[in-house]
Protein backbone atom coordinates (compact mmCIF):
# COMPACT_ATOMS: atom_id res chain seq x y z
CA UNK A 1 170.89 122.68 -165.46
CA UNK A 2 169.04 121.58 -162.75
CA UNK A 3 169.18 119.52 -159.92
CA UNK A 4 166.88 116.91 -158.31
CA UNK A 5 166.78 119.23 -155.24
CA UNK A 6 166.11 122.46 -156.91
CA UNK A 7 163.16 121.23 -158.97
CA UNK A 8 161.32 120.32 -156.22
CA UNK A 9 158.46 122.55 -155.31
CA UNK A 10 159.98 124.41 -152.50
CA UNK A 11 160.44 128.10 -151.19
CA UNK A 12 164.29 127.89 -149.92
CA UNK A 13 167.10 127.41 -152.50
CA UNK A 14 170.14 125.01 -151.57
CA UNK A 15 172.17 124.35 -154.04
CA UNK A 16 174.56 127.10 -155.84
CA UNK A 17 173.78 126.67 -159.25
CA UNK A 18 170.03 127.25 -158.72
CA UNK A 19 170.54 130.13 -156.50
CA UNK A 20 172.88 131.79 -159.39
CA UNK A 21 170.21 130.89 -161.86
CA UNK A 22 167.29 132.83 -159.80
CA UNK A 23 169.59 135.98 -159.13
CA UNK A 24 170.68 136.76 -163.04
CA UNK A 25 167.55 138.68 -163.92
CA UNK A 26 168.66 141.01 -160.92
CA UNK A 27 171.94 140.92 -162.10
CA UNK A 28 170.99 141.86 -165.62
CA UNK A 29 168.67 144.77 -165.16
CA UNK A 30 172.02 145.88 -162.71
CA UNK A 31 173.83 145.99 -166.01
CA UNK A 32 171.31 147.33 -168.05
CA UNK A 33 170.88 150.56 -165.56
CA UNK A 34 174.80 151.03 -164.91
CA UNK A 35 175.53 151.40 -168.45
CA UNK A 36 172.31 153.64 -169.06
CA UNK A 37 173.69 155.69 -166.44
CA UNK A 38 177.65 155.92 -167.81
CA UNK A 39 176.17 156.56 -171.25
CA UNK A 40 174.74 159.61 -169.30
CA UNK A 41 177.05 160.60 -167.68
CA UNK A 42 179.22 160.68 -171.19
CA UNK A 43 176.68 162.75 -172.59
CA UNK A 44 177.00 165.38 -169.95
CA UNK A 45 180.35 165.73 -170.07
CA UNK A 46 180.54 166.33 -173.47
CA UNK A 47 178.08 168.51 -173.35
CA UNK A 48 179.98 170.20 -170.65
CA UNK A 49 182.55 170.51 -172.99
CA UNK A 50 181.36 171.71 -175.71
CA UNK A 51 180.54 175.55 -175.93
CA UNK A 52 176.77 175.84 -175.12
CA UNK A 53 177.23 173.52 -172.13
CA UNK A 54 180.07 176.04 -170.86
CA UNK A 55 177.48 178.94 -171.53
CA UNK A 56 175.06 177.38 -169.62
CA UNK A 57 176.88 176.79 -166.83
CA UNK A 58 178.52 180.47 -167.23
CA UNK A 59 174.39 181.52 -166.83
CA UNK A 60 174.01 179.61 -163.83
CA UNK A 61 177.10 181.26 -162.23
CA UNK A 62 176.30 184.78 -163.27
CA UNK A 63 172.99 184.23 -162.13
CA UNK A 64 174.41 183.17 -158.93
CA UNK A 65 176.35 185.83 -158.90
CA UNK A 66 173.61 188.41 -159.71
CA UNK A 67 171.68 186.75 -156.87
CA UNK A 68 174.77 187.45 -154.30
CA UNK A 69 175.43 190.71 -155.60
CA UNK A 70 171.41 191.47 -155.02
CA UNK A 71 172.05 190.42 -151.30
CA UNK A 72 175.08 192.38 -151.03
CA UNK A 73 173.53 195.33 -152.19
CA UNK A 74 170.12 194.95 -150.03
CA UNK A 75 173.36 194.33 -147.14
CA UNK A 76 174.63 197.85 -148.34
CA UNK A 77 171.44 199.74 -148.38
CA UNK A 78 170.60 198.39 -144.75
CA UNK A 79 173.88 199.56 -143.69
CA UNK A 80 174.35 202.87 -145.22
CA UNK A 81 170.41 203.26 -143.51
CA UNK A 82 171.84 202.31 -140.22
CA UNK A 83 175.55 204.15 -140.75
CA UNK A 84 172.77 207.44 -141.52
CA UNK A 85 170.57 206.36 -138.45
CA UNK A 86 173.83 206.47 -136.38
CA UNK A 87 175.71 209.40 -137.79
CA UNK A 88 172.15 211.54 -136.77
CA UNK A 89 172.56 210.15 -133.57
CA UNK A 90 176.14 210.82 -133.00
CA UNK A 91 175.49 214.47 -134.23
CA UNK A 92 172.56 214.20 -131.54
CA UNK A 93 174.50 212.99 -128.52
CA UNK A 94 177.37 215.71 -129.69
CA UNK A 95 175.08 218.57 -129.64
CA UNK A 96 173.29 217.00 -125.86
CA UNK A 97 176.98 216.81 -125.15
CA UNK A 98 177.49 220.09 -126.22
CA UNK A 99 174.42 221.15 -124.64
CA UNK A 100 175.67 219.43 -121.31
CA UNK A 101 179.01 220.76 -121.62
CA UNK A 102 177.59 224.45 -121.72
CA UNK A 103 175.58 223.89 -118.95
CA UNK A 104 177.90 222.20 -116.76
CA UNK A 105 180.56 225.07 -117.19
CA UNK A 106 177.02 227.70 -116.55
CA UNK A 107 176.84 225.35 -113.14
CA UNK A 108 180.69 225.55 -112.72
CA UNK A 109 180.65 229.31 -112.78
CA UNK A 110 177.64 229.42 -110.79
CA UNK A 111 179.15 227.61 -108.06
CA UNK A 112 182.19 229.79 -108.06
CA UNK A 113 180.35 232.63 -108.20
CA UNK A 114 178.05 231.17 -105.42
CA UNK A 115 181.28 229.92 -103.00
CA UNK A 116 182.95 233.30 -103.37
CA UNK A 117 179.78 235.15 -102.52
CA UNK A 118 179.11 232.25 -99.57
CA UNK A 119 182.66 233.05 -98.24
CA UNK A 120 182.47 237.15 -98.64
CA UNK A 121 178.66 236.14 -96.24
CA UNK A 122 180.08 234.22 -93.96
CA UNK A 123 183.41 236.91 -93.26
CA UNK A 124 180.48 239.32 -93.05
CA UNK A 125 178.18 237.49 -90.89
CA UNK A 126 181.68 236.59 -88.58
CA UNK A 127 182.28 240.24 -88.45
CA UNK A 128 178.70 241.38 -87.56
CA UNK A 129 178.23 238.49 -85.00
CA UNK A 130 181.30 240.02 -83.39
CA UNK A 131 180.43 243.51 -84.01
CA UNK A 132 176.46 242.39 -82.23
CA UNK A 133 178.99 240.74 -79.32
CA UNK A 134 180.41 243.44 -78.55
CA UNK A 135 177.34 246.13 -78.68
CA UNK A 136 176.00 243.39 -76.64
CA UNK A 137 178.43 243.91 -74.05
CA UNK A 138 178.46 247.56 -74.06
CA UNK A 139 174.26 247.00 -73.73
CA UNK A 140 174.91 245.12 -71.11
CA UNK A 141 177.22 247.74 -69.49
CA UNK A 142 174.94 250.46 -69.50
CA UNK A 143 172.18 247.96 -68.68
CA UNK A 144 173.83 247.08 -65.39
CA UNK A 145 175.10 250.81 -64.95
CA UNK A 146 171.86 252.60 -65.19
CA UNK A 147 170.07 249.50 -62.75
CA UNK A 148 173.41 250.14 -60.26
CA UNK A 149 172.43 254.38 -60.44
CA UNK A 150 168.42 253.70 -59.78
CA UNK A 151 169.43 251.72 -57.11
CA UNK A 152 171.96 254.34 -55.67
CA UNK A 153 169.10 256.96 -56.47
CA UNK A 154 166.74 255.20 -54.53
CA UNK A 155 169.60 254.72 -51.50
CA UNK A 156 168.81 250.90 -51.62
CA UNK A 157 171.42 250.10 -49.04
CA UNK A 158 172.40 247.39 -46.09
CA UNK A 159 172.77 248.52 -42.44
CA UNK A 160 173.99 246.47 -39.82
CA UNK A 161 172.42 247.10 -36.51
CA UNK A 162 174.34 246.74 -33.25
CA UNK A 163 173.11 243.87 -32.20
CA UNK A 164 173.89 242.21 -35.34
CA UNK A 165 170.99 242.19 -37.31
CA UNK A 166 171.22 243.32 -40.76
CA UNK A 167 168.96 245.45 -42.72
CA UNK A 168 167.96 246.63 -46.33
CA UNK A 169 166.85 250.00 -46.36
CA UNK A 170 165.19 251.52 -50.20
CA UNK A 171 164.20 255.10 -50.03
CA UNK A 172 165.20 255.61 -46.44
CA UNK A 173 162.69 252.86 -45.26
CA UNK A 174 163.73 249.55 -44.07
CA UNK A 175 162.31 246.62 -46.28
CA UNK A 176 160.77 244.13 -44.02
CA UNK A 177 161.87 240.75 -44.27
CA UNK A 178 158.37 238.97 -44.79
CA UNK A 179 159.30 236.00 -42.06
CA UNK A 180 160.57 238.36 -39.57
CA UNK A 181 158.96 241.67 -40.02
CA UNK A 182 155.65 241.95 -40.98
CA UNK A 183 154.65 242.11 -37.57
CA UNK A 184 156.89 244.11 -36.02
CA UNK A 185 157.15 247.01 -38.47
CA UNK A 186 154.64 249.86 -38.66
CA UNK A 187 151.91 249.11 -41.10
CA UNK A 188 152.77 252.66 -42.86
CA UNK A 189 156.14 251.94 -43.10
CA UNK A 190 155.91 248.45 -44.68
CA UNK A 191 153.68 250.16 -47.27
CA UNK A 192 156.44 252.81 -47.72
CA UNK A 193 158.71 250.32 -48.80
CA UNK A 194 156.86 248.23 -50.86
CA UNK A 195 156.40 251.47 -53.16
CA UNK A 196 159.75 251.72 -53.22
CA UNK A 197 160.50 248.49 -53.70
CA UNK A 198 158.15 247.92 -56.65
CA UNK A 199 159.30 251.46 -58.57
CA UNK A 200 162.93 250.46 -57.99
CA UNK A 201 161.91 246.48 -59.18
CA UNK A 202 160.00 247.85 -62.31
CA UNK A 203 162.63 250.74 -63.51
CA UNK A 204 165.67 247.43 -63.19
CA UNK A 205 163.12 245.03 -65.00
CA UNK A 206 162.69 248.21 -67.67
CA UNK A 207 166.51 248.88 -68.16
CA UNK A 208 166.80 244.98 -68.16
CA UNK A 209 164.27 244.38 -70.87
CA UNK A 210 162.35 241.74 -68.49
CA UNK A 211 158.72 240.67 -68.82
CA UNK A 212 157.88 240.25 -65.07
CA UNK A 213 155.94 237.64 -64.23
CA UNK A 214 153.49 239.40 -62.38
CA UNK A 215 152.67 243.21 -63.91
CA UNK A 216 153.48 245.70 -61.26
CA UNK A 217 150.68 248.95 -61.10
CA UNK A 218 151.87 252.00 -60.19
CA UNK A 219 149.55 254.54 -58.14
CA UNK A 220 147.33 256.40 -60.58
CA UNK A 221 144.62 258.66 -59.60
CA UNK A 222 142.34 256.31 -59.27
CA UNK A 223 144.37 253.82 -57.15
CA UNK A 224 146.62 255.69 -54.99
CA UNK A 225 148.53 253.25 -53.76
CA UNK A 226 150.95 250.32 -55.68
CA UNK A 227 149.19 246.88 -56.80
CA UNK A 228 150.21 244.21 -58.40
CA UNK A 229 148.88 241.51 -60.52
CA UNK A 230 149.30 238.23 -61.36
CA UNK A 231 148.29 234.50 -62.31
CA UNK A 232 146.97 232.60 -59.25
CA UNK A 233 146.25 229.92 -60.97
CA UNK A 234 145.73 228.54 -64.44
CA UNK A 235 142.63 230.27 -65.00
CA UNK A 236 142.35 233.22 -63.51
CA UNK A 237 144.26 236.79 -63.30
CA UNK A 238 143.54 239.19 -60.00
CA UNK A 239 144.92 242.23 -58.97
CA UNK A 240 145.89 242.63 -55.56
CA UNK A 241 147.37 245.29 -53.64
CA UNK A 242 150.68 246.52 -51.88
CA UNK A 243 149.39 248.52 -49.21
CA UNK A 244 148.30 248.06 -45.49
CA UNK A 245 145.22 250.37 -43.73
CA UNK A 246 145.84 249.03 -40.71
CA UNK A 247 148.59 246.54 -38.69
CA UNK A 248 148.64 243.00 -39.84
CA UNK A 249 147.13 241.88 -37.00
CA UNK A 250 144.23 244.31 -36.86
CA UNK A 251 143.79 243.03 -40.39
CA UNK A 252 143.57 239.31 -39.96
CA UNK A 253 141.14 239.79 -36.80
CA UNK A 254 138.75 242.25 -38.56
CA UNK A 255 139.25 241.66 -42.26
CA UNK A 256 140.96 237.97 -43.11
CA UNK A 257 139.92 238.62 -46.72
CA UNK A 258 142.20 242.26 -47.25
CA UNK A 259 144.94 240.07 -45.04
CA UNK A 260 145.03 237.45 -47.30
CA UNK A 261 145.23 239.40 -50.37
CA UNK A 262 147.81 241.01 -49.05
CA UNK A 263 149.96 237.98 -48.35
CA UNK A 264 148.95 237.10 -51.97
CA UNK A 265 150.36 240.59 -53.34
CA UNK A 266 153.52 240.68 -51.32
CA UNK A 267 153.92 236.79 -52.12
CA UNK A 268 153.94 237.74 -56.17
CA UNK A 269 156.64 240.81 -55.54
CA UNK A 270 158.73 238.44 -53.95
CA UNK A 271 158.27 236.08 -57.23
CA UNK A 272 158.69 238.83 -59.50
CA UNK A 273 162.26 239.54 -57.34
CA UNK A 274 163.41 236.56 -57.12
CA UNK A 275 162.79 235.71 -60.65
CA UNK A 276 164.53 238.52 -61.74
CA UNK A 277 167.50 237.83 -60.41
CA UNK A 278 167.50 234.62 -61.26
CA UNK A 279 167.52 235.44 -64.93
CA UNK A 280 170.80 237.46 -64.21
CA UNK A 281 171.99 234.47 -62.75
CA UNK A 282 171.63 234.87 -59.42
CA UNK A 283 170.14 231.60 -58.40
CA UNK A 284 167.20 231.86 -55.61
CA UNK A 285 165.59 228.63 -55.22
CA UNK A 286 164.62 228.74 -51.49
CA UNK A 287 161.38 229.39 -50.21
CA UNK A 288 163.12 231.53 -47.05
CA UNK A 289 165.56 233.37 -49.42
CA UNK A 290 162.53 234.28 -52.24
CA UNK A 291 160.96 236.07 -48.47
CA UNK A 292 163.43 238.34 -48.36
CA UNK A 293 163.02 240.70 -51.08
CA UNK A 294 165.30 243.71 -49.89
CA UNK A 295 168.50 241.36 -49.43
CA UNK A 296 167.65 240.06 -53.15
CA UNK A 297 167.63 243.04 -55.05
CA UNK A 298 170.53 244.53 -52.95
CA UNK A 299 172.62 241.44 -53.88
CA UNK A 300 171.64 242.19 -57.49
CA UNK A 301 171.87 245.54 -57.74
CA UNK A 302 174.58 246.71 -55.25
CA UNK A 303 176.55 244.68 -53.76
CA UNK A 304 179.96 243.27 -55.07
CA UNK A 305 180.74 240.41 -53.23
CA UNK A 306 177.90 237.67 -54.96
CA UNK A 307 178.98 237.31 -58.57
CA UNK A 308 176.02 237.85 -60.82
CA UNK A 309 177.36 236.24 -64.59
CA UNK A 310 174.57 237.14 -66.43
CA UNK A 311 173.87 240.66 -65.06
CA UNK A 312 172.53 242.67 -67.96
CA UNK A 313 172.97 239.83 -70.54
CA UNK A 314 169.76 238.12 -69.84
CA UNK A 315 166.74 240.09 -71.09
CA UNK A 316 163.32 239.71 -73.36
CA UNK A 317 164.52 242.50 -75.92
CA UNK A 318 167.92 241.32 -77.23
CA UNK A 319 168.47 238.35 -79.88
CA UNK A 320 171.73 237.25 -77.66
CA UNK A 321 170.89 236.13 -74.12
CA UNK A 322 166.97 235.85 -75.12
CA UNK A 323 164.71 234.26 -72.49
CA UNK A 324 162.29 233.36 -74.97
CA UNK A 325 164.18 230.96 -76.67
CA UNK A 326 164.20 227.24 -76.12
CA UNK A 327 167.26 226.58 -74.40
CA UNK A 328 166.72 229.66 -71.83
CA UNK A 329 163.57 228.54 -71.14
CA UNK A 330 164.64 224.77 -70.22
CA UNK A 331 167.13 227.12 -68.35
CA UNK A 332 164.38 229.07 -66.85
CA UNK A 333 162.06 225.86 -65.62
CA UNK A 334 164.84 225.12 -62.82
CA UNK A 335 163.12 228.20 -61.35
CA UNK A 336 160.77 226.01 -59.10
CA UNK A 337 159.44 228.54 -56.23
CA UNK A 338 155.88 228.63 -56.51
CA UNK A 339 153.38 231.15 -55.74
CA UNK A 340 152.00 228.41 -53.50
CA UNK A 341 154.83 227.67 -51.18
CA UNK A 342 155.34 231.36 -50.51
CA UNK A 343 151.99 232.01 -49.89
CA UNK A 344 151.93 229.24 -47.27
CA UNK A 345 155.26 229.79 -45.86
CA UNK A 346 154.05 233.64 -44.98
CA UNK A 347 150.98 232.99 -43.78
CA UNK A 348 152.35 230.13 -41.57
CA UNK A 349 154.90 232.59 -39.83
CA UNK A 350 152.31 235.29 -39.38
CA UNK A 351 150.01 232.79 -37.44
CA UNK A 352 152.76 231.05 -35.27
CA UNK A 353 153.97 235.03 -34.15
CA UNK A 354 149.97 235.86 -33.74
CA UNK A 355 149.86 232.80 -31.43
CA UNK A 356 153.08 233.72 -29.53
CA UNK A 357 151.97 237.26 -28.97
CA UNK A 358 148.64 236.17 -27.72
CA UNK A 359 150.50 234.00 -24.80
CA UNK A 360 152.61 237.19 -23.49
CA UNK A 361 153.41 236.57 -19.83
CA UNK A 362 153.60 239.03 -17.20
CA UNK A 363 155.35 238.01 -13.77
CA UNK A 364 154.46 240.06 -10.48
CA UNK A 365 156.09 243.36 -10.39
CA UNK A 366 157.91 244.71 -7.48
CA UNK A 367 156.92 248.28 -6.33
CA UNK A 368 157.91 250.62 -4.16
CA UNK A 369 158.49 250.92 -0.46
CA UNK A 370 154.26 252.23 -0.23
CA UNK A 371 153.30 249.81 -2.02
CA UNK A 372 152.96 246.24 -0.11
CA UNK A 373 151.87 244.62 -2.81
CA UNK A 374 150.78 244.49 -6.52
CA UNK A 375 148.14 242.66 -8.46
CA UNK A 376 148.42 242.47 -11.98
CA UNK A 377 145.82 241.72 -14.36
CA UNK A 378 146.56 240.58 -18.25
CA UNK A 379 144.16 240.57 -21.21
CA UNK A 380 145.16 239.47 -24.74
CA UNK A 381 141.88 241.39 -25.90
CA UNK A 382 142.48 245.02 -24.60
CA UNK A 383 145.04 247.56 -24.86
CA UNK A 384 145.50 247.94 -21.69
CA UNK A 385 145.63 246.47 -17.91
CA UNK A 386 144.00 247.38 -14.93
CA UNK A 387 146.18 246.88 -11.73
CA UNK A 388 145.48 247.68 -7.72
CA UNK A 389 147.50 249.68 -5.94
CA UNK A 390 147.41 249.23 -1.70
CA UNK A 391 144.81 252.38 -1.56
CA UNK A 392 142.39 250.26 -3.55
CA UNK A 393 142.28 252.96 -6.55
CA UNK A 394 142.64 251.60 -10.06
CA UNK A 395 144.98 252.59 -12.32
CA UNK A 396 145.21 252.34 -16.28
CA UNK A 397 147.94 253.04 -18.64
CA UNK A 398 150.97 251.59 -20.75
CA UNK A 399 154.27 251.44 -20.29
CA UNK A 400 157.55 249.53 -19.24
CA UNK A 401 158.05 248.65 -16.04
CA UNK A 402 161.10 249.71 -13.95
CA UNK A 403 162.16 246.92 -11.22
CA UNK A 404 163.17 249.89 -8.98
CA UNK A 405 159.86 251.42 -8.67
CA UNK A 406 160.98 254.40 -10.12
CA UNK A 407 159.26 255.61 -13.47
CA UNK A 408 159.30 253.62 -16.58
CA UNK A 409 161.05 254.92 -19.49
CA UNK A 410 158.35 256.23 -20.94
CA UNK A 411 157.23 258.36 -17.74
CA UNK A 412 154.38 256.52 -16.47
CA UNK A 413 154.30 255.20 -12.53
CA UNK A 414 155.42 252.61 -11.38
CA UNK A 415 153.55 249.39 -9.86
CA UNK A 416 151.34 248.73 -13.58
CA UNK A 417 152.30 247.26 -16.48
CA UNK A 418 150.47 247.28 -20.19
CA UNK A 419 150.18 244.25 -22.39
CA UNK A 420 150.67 245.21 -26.40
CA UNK A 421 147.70 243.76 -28.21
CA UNK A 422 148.24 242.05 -31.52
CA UNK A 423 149.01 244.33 -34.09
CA UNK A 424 149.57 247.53 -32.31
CA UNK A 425 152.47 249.57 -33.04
CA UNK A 426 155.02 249.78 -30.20
């Protein structure tokens, strides 16, 4: 039925018999699809149930199945690849590992063999480092003994004058000290023992197996008398010589250049002396002790009382004790006398005792009872001196004077007197 509300021509629906009535057509086709779909569902199931249902759903399972089995089996053949793929490379890394193994036990041996031929080296190097030792001592022995018998040979001795003054004599000729007598000693004798010197200096520098500094040159027939050369400077090499033609004084006045070279030779023998002793390790670092050559190689050669540590060890021909290797030459450089500063220091004396000499004083001489008096006359040019006697007469000569007015030692008269000029002998 329907109500006065309801019938009205309106979109909303109020009462609840109007709303049922619009919602059974829903309701309906509900019904009609639910029991469509149980009637289905019955049909299924028996056909489920009966035999070709089962054996369709037994072909859906096996093919299932057959699809599961097809994975496993693509599973299996991917594995037995990779189970191959890894058993080749285990047999690999076994045979690199046998490989390795061989090698390292090669290595093993080698190293054995290599430590046991490292150890029998180093006993043998330990024995022949001692065995080189001691040849180096007995070297040095007969080093020092044959250098001790030139020097004995050559009579390279001290003397001790009575007044004090010691000497070093080499051949039977004093040595002159070259800041005390260079002026004093004859010229002939100086060149005497400078020979000597330099033979004596070049046989010890021989059985020492030194390189000298400066090359000593023996007299050949062309150069008769001994030379030496050396470096002056960085540049240039000259030869000069060891011999005097005349008195040091003579020389300077009438031929400065042969008087310098001369300094310069002596100067580099002193070097070459002093050096060599300091590479026996006698240290000589002083200007006034490189200027006495004599006392140098006496100390070095002969005498016992300065310790020389080195003496024979040192040399240019051995591999122990070499002087050419970097530590003995750092050694070496604290050798610091320079050709220079001997050169200087010998000239310097030789000019203050030329200066001295030229300023000889004479006083007034007393003679004897005849004579009342005496004039004396002094020259720093001549030889000689001219003196008055009471007759008037002149009288030349050269002598001492005796105070008593009797005759000099040397048997001249009295009342005259001679002045030494610079570089004669007395």
């Amino acid at each position: 039925m329907q109500c006065s509300i309801c019938t009205l021509d309106k979109h909303n629906i109020t009462c609840v018999s109007c709303a049922r009535a619009t919602l059974w057509p829903q309701r309906y086709d509900l019904l009609l699809q639910t029991s469509a779909r149980d009637a289905l569902s019955d049909r299924i199931h028996e056909h489920l149930e009966s035999p070709a249902g089962q054996t369709s759903a037994q072909h859906r399972e096996s093919a299932h199945l057959r699809l599961t089995l097809r994975e496993i089996r693509n599973q299996k053949a991917a594995l037995a690849t990779s189970r191959e793929a890894a058993l080749l490379r285990v047999e690999e890394l076994r045979r690199e590992n046998e490989r390795r193994r061989g090698v390292l036990e090669e290595a093993m041996a080698v190293r054995d063999r290599l430590e046991a031929e490292v150890s029998g080296v180093q006993r043998e190097t330990k024995r022949w480092i001692i065995r080189g030792k001691k040849l180096h001592e007995r070297i040095a022995e007969a080093r020092g003994y044959l250098c001790r018998e030139a020097a004995g040979l050559y009579g390279l001795r001290q003397k001790r004058r009575r007044s004090g003054r010691v000497e070093y004599v080499v051949g039977g000729v004093v040595v002159p000290n070259y800041l005390a007598d260079l002026n004093t000693h004859p010229h002939q004798q100086i060149t005497t023992s400078l020979s000597h010197l330099s033979h004596l200096l070049l046989l010890t520098a021989h059985y020492l197996s030194l390189k000298l500094p400066n090359e000593i040159l023996l007299p050949t027939q062309s150069h008769p008398f001994t030379q030496i050369r050396g470096t002056l400077n960085a540049r240039h090499t000259v030869t000069r010589p060891l011999s005097l033609s005349a008195p040091l004084s003579t020389l300077s006045r009438d031929n400065p250049a042969s008087h310098t070279k001369f300094i310069e030779g002596i100067s580099l023998l002193a070097i070459n002396v002093a050096y060599t002793c300091f590479t026996q390790g006698l240290e000589i670092n002083d200007v006034d002790a490189v200027c006495a050559p004599g006392a140098n190689l006496w100390a070095l050669l002969v005498s016992r009382d300065t310790p020389v540590p080195a003496f024979g060890r040192m040399s240019h021909g051995s591999c122990l004790g070499n002087l050419a290797t970097a530590g003995r030459m750092a050694g070496m450089a604290r050798f610091r006398v320079g050709f220079k500063s001997v050169v200087e220091k010998v000239r310097n004396t030789l000019q203050g005792e030329t200066i001295v000499a030229d300023w000889d004083l004479v006083g007034d001489v007393l003679g004897n009872g005849n004579a009342t008096s005496t004039t004396t006359t002094t020259t720093t040019t001549t030889a000689t001196t001219t003196t008055t006697d009471g007759g008037g007469g002149e009288v030349k000569g050269g002598g001492e004077v005796d105070a008593t007015g009797g005759k000099s030692k040397e048997g001249r008269m009295p009342g005259w007197t001679r002045i030494r000029a610079p570089g004669e002998e007395r």
